[in-house]
PDB file of N, CA and C in Angstrom:
ATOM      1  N   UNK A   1      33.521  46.147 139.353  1.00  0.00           N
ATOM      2  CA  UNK A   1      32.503  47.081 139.767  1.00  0.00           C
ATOM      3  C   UNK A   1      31.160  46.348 139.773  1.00  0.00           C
ATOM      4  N   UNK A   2      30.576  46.475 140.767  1.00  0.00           N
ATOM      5  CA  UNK A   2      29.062  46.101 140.735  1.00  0.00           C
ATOM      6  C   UNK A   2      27.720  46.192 139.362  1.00  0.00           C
ATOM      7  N   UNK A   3      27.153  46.101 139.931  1.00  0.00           N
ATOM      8  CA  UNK A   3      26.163  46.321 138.384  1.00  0.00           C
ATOM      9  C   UNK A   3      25.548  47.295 138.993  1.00  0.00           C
ATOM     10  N   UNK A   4      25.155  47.295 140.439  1.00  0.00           N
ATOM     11  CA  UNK A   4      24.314  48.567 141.203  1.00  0.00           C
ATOM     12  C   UNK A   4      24.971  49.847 141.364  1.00  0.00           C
ATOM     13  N   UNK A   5      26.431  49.841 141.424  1.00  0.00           N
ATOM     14  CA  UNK A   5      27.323  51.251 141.154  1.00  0.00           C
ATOM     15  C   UNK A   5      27.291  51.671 139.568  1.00  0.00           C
ATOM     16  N   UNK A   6      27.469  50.745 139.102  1.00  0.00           N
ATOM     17  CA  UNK A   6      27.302  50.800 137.248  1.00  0.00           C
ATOM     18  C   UNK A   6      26.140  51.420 137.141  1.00  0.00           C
ATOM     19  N   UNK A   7      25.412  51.421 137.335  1.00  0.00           N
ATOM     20  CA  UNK A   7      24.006  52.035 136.894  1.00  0.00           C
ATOM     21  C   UNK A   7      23.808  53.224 137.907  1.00  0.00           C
ATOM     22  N   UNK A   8      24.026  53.415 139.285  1.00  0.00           N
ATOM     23  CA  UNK A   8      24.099  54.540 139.645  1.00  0.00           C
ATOM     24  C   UNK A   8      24.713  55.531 138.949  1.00  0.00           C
ATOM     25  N   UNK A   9      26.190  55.472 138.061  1.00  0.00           N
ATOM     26  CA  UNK A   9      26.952  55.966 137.936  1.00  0.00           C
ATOM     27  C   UNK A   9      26.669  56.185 136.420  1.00  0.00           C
ATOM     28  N   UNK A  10      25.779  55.694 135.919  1.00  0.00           N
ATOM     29  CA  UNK A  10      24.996  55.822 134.706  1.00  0.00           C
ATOM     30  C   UNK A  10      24.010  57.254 134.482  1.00  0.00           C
ATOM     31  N   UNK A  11      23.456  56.900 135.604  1.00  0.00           N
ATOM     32  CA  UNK A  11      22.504  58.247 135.995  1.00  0.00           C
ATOM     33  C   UNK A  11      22.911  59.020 136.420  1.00  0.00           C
ATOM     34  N   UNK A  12      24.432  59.600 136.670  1.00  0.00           N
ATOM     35  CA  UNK A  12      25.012  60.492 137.073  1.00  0.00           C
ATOM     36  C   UNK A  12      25.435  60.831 135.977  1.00  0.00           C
ATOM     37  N   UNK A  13      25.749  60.172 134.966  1.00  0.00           N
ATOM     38  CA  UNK A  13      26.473  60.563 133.503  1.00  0.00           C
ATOM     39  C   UNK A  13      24.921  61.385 132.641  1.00  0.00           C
ATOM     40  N   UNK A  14      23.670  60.749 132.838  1.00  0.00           N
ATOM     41  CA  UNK A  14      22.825  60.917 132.035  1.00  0.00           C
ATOM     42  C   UNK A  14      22.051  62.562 132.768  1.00  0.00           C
ATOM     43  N   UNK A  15      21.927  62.456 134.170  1.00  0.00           N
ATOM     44  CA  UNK A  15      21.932  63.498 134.504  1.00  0.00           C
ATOM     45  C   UNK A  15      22.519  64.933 134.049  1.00  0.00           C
ATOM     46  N   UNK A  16      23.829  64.553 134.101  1.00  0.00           N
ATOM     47  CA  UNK A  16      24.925  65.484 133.752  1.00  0.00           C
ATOM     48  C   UNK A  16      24.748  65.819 132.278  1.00  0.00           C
ATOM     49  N   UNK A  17      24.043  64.673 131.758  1.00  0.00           N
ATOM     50  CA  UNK A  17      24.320  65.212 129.857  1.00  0.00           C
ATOM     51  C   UNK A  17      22.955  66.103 129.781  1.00  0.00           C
ATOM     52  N   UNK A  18      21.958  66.091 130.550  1.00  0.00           N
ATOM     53  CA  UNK A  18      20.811  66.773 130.113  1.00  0.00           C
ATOM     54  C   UNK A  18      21.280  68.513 130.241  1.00  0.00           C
ATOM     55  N   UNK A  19      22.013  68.504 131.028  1.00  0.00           N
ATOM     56  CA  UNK A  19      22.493  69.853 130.982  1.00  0.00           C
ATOM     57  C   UNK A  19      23.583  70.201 129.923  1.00  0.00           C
ATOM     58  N   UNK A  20      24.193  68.989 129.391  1.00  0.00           N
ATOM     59  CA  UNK A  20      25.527  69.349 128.401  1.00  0.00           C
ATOM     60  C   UNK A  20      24.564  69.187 127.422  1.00  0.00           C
ATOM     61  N   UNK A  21      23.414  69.007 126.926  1.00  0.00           N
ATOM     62  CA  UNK A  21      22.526  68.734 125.674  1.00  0.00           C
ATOM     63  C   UNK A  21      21.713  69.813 125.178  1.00  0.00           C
ATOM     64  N   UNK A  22      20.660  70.432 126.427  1.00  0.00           N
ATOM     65  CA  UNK A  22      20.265  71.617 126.546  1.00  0.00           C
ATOM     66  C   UNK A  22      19.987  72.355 125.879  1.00  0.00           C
ATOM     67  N   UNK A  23      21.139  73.331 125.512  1.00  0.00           N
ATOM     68  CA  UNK A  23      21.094  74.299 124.754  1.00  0.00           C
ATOM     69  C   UNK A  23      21.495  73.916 123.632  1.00  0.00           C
ATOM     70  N   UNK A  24      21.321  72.930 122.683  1.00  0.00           N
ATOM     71  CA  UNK A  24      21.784  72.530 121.484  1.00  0.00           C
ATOM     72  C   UNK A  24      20.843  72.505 120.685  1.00  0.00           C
ATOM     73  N   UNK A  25      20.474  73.467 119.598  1.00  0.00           N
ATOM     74  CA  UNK A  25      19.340  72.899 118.906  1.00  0.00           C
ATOM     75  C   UNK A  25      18.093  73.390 119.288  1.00  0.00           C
ATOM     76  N   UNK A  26      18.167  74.773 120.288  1.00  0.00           N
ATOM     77  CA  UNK A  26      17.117  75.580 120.401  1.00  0.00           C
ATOM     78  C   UNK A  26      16.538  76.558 119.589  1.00  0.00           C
ATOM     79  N   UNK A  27      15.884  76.632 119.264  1.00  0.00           N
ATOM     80  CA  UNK A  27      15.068  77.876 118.404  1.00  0.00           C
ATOM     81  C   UNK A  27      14.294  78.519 119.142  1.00  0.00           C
ATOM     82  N   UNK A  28      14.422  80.095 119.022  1.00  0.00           N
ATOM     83  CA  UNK A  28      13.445  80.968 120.054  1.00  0.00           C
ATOM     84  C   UNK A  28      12.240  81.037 118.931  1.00  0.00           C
ATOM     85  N   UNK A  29      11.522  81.739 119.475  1.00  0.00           N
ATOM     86  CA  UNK A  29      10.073  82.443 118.380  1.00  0.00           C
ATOM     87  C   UNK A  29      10.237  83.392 117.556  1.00  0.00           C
ATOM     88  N   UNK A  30      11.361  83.758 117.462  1.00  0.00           N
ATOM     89  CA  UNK A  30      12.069  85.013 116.671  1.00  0.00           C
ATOM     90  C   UNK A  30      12.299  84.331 115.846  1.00  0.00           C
ATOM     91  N   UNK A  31      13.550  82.907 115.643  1.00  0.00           N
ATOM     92  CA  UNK A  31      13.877  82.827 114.998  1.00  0.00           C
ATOM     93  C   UNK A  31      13.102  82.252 113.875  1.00  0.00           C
ATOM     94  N   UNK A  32      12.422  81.447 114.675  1.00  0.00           N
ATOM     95  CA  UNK A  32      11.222  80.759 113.562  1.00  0.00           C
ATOM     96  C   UNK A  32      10.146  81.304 113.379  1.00  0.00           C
ATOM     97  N   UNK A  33      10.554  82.846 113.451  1.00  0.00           N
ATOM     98  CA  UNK A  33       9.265  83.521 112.779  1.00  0.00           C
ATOM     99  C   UNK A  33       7.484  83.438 113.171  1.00  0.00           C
ATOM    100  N   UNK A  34       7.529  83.082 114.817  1.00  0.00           N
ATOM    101  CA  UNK A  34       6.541  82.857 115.134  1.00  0.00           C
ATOM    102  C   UNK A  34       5.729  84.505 115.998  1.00  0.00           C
ATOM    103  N   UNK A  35       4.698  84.384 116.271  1.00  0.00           N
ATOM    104  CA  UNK A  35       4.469  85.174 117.191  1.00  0.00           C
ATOM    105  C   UNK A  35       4.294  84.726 118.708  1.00  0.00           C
ATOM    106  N   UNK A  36       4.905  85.945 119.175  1.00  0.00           N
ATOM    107  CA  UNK A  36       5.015  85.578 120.760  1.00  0.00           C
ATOM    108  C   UNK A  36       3.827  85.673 121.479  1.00  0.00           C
ATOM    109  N   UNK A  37       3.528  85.015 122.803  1.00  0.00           N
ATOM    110  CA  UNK A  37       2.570  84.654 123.915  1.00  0.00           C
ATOM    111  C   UNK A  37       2.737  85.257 124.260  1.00  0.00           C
ATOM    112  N   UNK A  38       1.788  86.641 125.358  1.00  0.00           N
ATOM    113  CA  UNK A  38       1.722  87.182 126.368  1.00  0.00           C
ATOM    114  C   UNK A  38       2.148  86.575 127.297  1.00  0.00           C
ATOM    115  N   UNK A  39       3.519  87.199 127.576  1.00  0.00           N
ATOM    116  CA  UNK A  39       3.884  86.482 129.126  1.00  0.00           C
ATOM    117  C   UNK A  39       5.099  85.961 128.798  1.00  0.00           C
ATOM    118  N   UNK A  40       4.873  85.145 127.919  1.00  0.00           N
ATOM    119  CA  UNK A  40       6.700  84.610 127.069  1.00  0.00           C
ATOM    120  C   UNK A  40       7.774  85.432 126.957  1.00  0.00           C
ATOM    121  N   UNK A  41       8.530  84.724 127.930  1.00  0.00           N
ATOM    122  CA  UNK A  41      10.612  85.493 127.596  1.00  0.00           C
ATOM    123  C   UNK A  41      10.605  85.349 126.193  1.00  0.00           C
ATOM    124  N   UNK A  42      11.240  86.233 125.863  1.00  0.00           N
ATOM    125  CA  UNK A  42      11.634  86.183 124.265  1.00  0.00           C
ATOM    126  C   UNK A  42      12.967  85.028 123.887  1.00  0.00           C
ATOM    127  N   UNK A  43      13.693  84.104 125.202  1.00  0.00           N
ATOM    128  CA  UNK A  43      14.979  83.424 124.997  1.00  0.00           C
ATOM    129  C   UNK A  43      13.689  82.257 125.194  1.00  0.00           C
ATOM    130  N   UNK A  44      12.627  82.063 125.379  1.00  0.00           N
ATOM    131  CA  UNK A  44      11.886  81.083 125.342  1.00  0.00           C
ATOM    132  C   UNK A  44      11.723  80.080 124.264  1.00  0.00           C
ATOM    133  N   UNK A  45      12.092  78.717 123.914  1.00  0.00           N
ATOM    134  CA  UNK A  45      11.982  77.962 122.706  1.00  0.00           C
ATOM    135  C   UNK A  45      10.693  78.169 122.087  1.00  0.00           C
ATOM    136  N   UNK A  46      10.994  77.838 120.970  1.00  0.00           N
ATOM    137  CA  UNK A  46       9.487  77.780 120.114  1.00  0.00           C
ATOM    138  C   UNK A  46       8.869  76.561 120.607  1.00  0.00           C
ATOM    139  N   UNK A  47       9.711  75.703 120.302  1.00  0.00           N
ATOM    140  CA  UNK A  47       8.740  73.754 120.999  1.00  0.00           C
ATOM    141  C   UNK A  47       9.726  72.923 121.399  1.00  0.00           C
ATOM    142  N   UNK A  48       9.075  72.580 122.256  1.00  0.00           N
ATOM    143  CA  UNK A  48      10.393  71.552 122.942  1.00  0.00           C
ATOM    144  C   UNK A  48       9.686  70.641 123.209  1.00  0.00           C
ATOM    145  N   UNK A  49      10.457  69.426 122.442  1.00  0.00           N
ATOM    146  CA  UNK A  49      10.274  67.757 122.154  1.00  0.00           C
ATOM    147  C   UNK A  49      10.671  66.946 123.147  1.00  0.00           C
ATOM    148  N   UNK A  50      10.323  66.725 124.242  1.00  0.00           N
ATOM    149  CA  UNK A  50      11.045  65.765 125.176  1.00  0.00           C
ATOM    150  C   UNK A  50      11.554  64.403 124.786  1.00  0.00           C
ATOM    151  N   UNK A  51      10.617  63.989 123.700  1.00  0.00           N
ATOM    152  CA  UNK A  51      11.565  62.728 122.869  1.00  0.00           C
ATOM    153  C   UNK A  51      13.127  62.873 122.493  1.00  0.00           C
ATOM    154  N   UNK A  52      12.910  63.831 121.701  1.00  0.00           N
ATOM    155  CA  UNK A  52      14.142  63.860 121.091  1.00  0.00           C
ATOM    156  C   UNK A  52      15.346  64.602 122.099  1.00  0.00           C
ATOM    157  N   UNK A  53      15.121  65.159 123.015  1.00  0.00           N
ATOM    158  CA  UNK A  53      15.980  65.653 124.132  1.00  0.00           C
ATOM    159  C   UNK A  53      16.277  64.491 125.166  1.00  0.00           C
ATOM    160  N   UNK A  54      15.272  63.859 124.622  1.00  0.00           N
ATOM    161  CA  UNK A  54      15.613  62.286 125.718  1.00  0.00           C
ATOM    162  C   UNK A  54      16.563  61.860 125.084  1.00  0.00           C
ATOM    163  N   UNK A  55      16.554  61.218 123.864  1.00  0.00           N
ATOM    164  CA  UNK A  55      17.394  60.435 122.733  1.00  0.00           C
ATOM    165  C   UNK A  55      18.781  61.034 122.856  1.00  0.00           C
ATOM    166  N   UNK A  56      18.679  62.318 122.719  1.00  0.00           N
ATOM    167  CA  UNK A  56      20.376  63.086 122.442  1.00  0.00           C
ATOM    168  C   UNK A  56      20.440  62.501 123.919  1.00  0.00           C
ATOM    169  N   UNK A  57      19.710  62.939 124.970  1.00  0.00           N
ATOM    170  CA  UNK A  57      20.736  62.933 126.382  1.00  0.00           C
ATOM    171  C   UNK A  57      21.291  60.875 126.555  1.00  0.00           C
ATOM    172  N   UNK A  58      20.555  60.365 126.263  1.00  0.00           N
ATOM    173  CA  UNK A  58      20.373  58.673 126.331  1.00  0.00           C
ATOM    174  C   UNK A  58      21.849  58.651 125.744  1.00  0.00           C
ATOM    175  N   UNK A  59      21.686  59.510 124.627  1.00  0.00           N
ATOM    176  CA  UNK A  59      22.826  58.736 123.492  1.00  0.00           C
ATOM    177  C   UNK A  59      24.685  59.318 124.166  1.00  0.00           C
ATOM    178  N   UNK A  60      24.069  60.029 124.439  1.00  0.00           N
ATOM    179  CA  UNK A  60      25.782  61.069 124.734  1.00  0.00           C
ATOM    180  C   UNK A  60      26.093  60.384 126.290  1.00  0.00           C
ATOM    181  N   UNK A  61      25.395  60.577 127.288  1.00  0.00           N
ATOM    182  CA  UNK A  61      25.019  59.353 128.395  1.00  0.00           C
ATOM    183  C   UNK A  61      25.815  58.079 128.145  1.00  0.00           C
ATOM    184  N   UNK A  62      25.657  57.564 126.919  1.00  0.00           N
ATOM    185  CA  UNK A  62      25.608  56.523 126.913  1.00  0.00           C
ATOM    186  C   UNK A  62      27.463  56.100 126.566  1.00  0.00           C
ATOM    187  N   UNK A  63      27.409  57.252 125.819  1.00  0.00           N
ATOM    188  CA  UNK A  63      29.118  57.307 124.895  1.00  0.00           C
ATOM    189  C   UNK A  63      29.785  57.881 126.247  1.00  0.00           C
ATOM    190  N   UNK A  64      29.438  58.672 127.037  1.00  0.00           N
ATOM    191  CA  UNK A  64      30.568  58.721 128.028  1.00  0.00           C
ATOM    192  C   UNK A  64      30.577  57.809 129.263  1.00  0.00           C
ATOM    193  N   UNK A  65      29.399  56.773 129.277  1.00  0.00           N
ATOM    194  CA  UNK A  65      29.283  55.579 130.425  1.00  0.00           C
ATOM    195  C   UNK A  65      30.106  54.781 129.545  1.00  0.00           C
ATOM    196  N   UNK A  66      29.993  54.637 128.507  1.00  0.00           N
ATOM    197  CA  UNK A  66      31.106  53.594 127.851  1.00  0.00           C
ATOM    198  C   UNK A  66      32.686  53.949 127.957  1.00  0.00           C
ATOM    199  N   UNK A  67      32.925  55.136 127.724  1.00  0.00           N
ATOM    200  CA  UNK A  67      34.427  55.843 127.897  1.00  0.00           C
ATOM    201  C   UNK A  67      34.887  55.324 129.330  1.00  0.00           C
ATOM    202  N   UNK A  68      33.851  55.786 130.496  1.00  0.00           N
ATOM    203  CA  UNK A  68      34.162  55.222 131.365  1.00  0.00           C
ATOM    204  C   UNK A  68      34.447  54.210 131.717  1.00  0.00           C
ATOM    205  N   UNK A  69      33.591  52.850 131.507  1.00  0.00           N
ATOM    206  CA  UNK A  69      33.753  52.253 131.946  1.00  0.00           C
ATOM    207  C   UNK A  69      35.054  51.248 131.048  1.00  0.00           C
ATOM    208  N   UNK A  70      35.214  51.710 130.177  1.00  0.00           N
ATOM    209  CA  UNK A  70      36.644  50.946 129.424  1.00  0.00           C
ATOM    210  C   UNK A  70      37.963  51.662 130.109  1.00  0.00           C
ATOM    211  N   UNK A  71      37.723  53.070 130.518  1.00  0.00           N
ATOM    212  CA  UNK A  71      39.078  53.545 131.135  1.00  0.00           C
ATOM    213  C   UNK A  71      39.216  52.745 132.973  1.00  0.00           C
ATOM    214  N   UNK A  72      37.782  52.533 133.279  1.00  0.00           N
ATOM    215  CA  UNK A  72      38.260  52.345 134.599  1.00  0.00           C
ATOM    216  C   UNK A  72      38.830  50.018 134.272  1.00  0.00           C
ATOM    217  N   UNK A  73      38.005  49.826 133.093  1.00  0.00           N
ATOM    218  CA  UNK A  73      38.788  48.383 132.836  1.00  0.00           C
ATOM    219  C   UNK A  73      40.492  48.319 133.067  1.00  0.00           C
ATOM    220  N   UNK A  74      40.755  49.356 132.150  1.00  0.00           N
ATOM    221  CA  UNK A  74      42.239  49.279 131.166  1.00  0.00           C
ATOM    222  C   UNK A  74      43.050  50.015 131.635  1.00  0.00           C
ATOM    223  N   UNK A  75      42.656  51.239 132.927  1.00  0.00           N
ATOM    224  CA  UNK A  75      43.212  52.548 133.708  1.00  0.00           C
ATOM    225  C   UNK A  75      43.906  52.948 133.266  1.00  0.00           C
ATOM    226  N   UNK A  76      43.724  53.895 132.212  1.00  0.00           N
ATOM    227  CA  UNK A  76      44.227  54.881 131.611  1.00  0.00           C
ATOM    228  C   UNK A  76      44.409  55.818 132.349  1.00  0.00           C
ATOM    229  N   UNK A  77      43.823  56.165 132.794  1.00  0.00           N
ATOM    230  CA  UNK A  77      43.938  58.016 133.651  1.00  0.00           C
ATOM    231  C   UNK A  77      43.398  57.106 135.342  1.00  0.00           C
ATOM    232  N   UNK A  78      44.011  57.389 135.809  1.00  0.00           N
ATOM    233  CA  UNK A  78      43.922  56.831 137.364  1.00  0.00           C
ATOM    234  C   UNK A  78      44.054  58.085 138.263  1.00  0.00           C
ATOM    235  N   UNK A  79      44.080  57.777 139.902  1.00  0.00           N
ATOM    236  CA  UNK A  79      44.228  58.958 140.637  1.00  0.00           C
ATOM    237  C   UNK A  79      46.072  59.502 140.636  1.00  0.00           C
ATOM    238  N   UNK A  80      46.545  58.502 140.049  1.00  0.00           N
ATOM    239  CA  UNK A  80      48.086  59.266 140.325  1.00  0.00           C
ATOM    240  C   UNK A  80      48.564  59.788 139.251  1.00  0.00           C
ATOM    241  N   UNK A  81      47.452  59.874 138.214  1.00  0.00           N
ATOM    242  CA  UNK A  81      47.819  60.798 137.254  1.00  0.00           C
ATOM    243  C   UNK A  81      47.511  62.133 137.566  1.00  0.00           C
ATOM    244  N   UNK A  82      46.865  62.308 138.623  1.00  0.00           N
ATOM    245  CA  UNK A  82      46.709  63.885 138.700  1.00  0.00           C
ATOM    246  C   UNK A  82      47.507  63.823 140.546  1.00  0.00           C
ATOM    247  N   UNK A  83      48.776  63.226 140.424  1.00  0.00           N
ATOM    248  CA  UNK A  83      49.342  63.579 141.591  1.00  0.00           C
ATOM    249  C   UNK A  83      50.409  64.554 140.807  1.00  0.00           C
ATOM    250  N   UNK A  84      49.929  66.021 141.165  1.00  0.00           N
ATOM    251  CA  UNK A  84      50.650  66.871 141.288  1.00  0.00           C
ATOM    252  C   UNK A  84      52.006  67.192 142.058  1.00  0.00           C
ATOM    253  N   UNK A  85      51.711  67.283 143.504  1.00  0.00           N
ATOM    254  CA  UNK A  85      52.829  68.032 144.419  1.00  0.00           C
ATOM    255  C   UNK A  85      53.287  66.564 145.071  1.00  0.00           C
ATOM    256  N   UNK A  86      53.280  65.328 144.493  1.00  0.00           N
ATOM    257  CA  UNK A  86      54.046  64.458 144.699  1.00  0.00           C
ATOM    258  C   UNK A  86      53.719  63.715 145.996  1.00  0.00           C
ATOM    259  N   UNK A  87      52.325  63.208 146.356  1.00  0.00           N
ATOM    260  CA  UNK A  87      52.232  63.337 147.553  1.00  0.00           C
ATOM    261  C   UNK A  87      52.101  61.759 147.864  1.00  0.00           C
ATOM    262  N   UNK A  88      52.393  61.163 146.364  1.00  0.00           N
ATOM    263  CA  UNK A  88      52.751  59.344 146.454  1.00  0.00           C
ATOM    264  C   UNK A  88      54.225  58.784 146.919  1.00  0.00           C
ATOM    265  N   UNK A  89      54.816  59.787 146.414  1.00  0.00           N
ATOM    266  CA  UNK A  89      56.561  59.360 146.893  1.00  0.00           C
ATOM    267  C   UNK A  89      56.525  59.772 147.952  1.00  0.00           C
ATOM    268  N   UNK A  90      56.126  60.863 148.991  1.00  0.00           N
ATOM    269  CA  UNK A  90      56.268  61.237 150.108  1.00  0.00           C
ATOM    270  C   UNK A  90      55.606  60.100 150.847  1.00  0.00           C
ATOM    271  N   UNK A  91      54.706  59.342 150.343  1.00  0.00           N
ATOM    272  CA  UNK A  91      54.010  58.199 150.840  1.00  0.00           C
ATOM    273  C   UNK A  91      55.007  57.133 150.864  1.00  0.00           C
ATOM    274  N   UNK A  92      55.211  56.509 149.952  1.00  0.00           N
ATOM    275  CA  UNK A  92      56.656  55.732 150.171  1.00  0.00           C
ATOM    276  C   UNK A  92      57.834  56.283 150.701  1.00  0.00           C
ATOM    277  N   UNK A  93      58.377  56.955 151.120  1.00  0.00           N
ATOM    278  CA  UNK A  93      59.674  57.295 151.843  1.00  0.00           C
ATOM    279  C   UNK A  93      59.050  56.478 153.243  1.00  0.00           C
TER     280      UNK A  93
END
């Protein structure tokens, strides 16, 4: 694999984790006992750290670019593991 697909495919993993990260570790204003802003949803966080939402997403990013890229070394799970209705032997006949 390239180094320029490698890293595309990096930012597709890191992309993807900012949304699997998200909701982890939110606190509304309720819970922390704050008072609310005129105008503020009440599912609204109390503070949100872009550092540390960077770090979790970097880090989890990082553990499934590695998963990857050792399964696509060693091919563990390939495309004919999800050949269902058999459509590789119909290829060879």
């Amino acid at each position: 694999m390239r180094w320029t697909s490698a890293v595309a495919i990096y930012v597709l993993f890191w992309a993807f984790s900012v949304f699997l990260v998200l909701p982890f570790g939110v606190r509304t204003t309720d819970e922390v006992g704050g008072e609310h802003i005129p105008g503020q949803a009440e599912s609204a966080p109390h503070e949100f750290d872009m550092r540390r939402l960077a770090k979790r997403v970097t880090l989890v990013a990082t553990i499934l670019f590695v998963l990857f890229q050792v399964n696509y070394h060693f091919e563990w799970i390939t495309p004919l593991s999800f050949d269902f209705f058999g459509a590789q032997r119909a290829l060879a006949r």
